[in-house]
Protein backbone atom coordinates (compact mmCIF):
# COMPACT_ATOMS: atom_id res chain seq x y z
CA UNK A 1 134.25 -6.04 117.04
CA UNK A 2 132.39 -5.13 120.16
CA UNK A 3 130.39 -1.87 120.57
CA UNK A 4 131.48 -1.84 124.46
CA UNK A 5 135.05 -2.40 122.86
CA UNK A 6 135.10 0.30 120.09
CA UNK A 7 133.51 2.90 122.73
CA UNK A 8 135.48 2.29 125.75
CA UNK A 9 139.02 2.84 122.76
CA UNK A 10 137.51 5.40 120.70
CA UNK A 11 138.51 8.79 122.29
CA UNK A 12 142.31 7.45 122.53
CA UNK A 13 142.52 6.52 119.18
CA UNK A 14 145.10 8.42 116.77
CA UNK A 15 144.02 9.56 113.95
CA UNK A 16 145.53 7.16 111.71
CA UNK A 17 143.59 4.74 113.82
CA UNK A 18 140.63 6.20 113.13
CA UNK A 19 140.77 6.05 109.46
CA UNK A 20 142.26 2.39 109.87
CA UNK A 21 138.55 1.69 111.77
CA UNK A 22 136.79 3.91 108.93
CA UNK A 23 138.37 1.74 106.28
CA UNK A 24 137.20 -1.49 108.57
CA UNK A 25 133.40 0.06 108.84
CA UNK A 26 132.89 0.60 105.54
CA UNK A 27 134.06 -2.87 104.09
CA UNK A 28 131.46 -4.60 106.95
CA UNK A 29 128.60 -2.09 105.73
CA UNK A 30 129.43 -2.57 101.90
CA UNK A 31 130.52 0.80 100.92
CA UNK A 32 131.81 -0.09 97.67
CA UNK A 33 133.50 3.17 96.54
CA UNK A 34 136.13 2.06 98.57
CA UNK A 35 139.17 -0.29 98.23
CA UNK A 36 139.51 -1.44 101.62
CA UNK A 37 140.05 -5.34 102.29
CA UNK A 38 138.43 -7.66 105.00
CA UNK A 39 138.88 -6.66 108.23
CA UNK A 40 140.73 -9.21 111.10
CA UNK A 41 137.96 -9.18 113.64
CA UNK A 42 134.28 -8.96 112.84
CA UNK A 43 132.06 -5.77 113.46
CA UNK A 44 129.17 -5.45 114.98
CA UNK A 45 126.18 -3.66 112.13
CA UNK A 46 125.11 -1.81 114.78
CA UNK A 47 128.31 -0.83 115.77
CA UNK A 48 129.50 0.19 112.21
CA UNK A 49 126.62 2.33 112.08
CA UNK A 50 127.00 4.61 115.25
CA UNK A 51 130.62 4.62 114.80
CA UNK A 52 130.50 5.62 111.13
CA UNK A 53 128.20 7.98 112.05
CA UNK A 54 130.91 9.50 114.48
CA UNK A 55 133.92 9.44 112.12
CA UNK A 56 132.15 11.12 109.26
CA UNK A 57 131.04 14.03 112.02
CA UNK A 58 135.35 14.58 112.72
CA UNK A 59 136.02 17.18 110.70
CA UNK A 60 139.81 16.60 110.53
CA UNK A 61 139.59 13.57 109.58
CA UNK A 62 137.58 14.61 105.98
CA UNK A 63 134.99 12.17 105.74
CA UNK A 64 131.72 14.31 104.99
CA UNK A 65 131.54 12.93 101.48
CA UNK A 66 131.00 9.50 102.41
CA UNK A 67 127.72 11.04 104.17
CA UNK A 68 125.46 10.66 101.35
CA UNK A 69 126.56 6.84 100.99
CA UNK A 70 125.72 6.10 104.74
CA UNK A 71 122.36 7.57 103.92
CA UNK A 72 121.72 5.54 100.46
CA UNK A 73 122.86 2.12 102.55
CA UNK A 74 119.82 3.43 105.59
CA UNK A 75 117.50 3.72 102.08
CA UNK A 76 118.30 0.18 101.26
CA UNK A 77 118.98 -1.64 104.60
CA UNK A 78 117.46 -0.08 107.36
CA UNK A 79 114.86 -2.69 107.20
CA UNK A 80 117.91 -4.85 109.04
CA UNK A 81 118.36 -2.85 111.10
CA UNK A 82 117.58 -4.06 115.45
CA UNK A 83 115.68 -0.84 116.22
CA UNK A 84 115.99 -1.40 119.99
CA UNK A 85 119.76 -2.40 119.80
CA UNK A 86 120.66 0.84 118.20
CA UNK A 87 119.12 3.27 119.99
CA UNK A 88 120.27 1.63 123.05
CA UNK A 89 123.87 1.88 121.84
CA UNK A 90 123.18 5.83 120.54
CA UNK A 91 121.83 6.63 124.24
CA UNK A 92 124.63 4.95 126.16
CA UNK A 93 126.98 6.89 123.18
CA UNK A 94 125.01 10.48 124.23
CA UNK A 95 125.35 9.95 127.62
CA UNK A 96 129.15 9.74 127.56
CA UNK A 97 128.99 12.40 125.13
CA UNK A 98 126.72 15.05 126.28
CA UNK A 99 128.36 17.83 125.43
CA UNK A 100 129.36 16.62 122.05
CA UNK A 101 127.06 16.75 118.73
CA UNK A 102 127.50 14.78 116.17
CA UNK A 103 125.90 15.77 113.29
CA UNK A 104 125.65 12.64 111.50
CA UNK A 105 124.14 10.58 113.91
CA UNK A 106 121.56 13.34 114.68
CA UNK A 107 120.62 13.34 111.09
CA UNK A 108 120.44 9.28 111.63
CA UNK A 109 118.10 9.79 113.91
CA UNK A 110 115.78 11.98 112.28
CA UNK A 111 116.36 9.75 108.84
CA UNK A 112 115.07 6.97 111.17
CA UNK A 113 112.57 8.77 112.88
CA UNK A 114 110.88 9.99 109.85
CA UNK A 115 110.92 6.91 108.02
CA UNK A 116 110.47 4.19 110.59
CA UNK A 117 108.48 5.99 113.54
CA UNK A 118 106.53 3.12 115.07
CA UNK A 119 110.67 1.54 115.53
CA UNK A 120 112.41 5.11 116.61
CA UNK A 121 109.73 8.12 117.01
CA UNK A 122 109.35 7.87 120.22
CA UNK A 123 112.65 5.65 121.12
CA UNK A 124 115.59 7.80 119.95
CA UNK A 125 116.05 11.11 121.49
CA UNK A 126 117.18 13.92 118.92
CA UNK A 127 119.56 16.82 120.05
CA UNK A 128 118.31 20.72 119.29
CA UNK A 129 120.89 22.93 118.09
CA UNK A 130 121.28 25.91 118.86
CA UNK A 131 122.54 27.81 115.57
CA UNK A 132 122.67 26.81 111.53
CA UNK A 133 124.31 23.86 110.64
CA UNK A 134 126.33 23.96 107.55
CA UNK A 135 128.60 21.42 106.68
CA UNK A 136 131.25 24.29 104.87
CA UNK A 137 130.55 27.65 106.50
CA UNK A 138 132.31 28.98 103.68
CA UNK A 139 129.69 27.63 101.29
CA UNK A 140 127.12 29.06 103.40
CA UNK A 141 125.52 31.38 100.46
CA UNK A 142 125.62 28.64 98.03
CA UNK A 143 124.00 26.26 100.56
CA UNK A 144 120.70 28.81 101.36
CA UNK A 145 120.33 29.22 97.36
CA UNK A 146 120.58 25.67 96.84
CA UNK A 147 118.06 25.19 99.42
CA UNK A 148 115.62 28.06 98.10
CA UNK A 149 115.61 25.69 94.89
CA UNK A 150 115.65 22.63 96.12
CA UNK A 151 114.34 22.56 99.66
CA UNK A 152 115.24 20.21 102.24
CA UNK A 153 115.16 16.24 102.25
CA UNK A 154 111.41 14.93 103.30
CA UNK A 155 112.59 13.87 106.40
CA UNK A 156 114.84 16.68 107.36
CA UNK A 157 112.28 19.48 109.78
CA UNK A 158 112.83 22.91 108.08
CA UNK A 159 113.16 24.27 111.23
CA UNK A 160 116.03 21.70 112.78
CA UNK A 161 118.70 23.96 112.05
CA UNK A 162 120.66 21.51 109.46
CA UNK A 163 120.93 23.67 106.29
CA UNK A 164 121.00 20.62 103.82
CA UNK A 165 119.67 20.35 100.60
CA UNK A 166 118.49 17.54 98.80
CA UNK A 167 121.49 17.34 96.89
CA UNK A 168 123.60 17.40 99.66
CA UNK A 169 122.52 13.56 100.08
CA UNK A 170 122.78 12.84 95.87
CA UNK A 171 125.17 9.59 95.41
CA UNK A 172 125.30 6.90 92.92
CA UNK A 173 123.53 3.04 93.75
CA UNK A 174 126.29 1.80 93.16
CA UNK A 175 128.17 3.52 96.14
CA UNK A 176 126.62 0.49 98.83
CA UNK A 177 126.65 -3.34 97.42
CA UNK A 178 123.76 -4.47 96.30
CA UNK A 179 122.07 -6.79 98.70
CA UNK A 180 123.53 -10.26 97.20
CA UNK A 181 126.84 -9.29 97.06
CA UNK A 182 126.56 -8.16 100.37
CA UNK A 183 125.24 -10.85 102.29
CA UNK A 184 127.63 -13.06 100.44
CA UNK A 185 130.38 -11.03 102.42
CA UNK A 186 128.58 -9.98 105.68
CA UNK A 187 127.92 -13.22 108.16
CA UNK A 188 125.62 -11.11 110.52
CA UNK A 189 123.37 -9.66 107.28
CA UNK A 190 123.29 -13.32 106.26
CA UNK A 191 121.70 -14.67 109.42
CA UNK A 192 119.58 -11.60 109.97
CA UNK A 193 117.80 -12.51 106.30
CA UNK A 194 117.43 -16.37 107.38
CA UNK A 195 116.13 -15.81 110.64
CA UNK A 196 114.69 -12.10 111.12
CA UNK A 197 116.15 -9.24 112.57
CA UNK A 198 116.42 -10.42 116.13
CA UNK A 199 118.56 -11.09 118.98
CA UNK A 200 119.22 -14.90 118.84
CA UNK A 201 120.29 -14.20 115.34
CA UNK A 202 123.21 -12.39 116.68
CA UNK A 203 123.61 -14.08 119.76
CA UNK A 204 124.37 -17.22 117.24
CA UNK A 205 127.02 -14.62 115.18
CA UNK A 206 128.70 -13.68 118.45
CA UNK A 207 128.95 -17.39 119.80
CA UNK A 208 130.11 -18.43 116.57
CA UNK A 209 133.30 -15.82 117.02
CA UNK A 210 133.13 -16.68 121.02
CA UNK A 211 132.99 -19.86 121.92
CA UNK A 212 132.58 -18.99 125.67
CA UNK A 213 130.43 -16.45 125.40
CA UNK A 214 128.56 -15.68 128.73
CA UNK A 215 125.41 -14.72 129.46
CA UNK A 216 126.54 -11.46 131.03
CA UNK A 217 128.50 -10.92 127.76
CA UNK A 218 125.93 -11.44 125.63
CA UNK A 219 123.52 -9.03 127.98
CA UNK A 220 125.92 -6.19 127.60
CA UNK A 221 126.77 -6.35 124.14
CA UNK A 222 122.89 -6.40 122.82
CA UNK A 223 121.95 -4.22 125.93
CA UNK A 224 119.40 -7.02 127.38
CA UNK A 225 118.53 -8.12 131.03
CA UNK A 226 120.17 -11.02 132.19
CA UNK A 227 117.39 -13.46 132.52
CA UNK A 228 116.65 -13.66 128.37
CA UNK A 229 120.41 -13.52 127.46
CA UNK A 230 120.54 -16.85 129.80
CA UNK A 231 117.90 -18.20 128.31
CA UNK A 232 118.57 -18.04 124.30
CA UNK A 233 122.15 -19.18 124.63
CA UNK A 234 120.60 -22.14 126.97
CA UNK A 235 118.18 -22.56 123.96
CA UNK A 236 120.89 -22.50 121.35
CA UNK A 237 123.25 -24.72 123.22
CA UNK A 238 120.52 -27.18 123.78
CA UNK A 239 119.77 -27.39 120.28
CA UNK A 240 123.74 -27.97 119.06
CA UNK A 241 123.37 -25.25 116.45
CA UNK A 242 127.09 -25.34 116.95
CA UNK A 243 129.89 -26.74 118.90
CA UNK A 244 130.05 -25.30 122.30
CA UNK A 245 130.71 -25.52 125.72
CA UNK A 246 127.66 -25.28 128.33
CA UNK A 247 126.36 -22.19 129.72
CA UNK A 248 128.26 -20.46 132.66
């Protein structure tokens, strides 16, 4: 599925919706601690990763402890990862949601930051907070004398105001697929490892899936100009990759 299509639903979504998508997420990221079967439509990796970023943040919902498993699949597949596609889709996501924090993508961001900064340093924009983060503000004595043991993460500032130890992050490998098992099941991952981590390897996924893809379609969903988004699925049509009719 879309990102424009998940964002423009999102906020009228029940919440029995929302778990439904969760469920849908974490089968196309490979979060193998769950049970939950193929999904009907297709979903964007990108996507899946901003938008599980946002359910695990709903509190009501009760998804925190599926945090450390989102973290263990950006340890093993961030590398896939279109730097410029995400942090595209987390500005446009900020910008409709200014006054909204969610602490799971901010922690994304600095995972990202930290690890990758020639991709994000400078690219994704983190949010300050203004008081101590906990993720249970009943466990808040627990948390500071785990973290007086511990400390924080490597990539976690001491001083952003997220009061998470290490072992707040502690999961099994075996929580994410392993990388075989998931490209088996994951088209987009597939393509991504035969042709790079670039746009006309999704612009192929998303033709595949719609035939009459435009141009304009293509330029929204993958937030580029115009001009290139012309261009590749010109290319791709010209060289019959797949059945298809021309370029509108």
């Amino acid at each position: 599925m879309k990102f424009q299509t998940i964002l423009a639903a999102y906020d009228t979504l029940r919440q029995d919706e929302k778990l439904s998508l969760f469920d849908d997420l974490a089968w196309t990221l490979g979060f193998s601690s769950l049970t939950a079967s193929q999904p009907k439509e297709a979903y964007d990796l990108e996507a899946s990763l901003l938008f599980m970023g946002v359910l695990i943040s709903e509190r009501p919902l009760r998804l925190g402890r599926f945090l450390p498993v989102l973290f263990l699949w950006l340890s093993n597949y961030s590398k896939f990862i279109n730097a410029q596609k995400i942090t595209k889709m987390m500005t446009a996501y900020d910008e409709i949601h200014q006054t909204e924090s969610c602490y799971a993508l901010e922690l994304m961001k600095r995972y990202l930051r930290f690890h990758e900064p020639k991709r994000y340093k400078t690219a994704l924009k983190i949010r300050p907070i203004k008081e101590a983060f906990y993720l249970d503000q009943r466990m808040k004595e627990l948390v500071d004398m785990a973290l007086e043991l511990e400390g924080f993460p490597e990539w976690l500032d001491v001083h952003s105001g997220y009061m998470m130890p290490k072992s707040t992050f502690h999961t099994k490998s075996m929580d994410v697929l392993s990388e075989k098992v998931l490209f088996d099941r994951n088209e987009q991952f597939r393509l991504r490892l035969l042709m790079g981590v670039c746009y006309r390897a999704d612009a192929l996924w998303m033709l595949k899936r719609e035939p009459a893809l435009t141009p304009t379609q293509l330029a929204a969903e993958c937030f580029m100009s115009y001009e290139p988004a012309h261009r590749l699925l010109h290319e791709l049509r010209t060289y019959q990759l797949y059945e298809i009719g021309a370029v509108s």
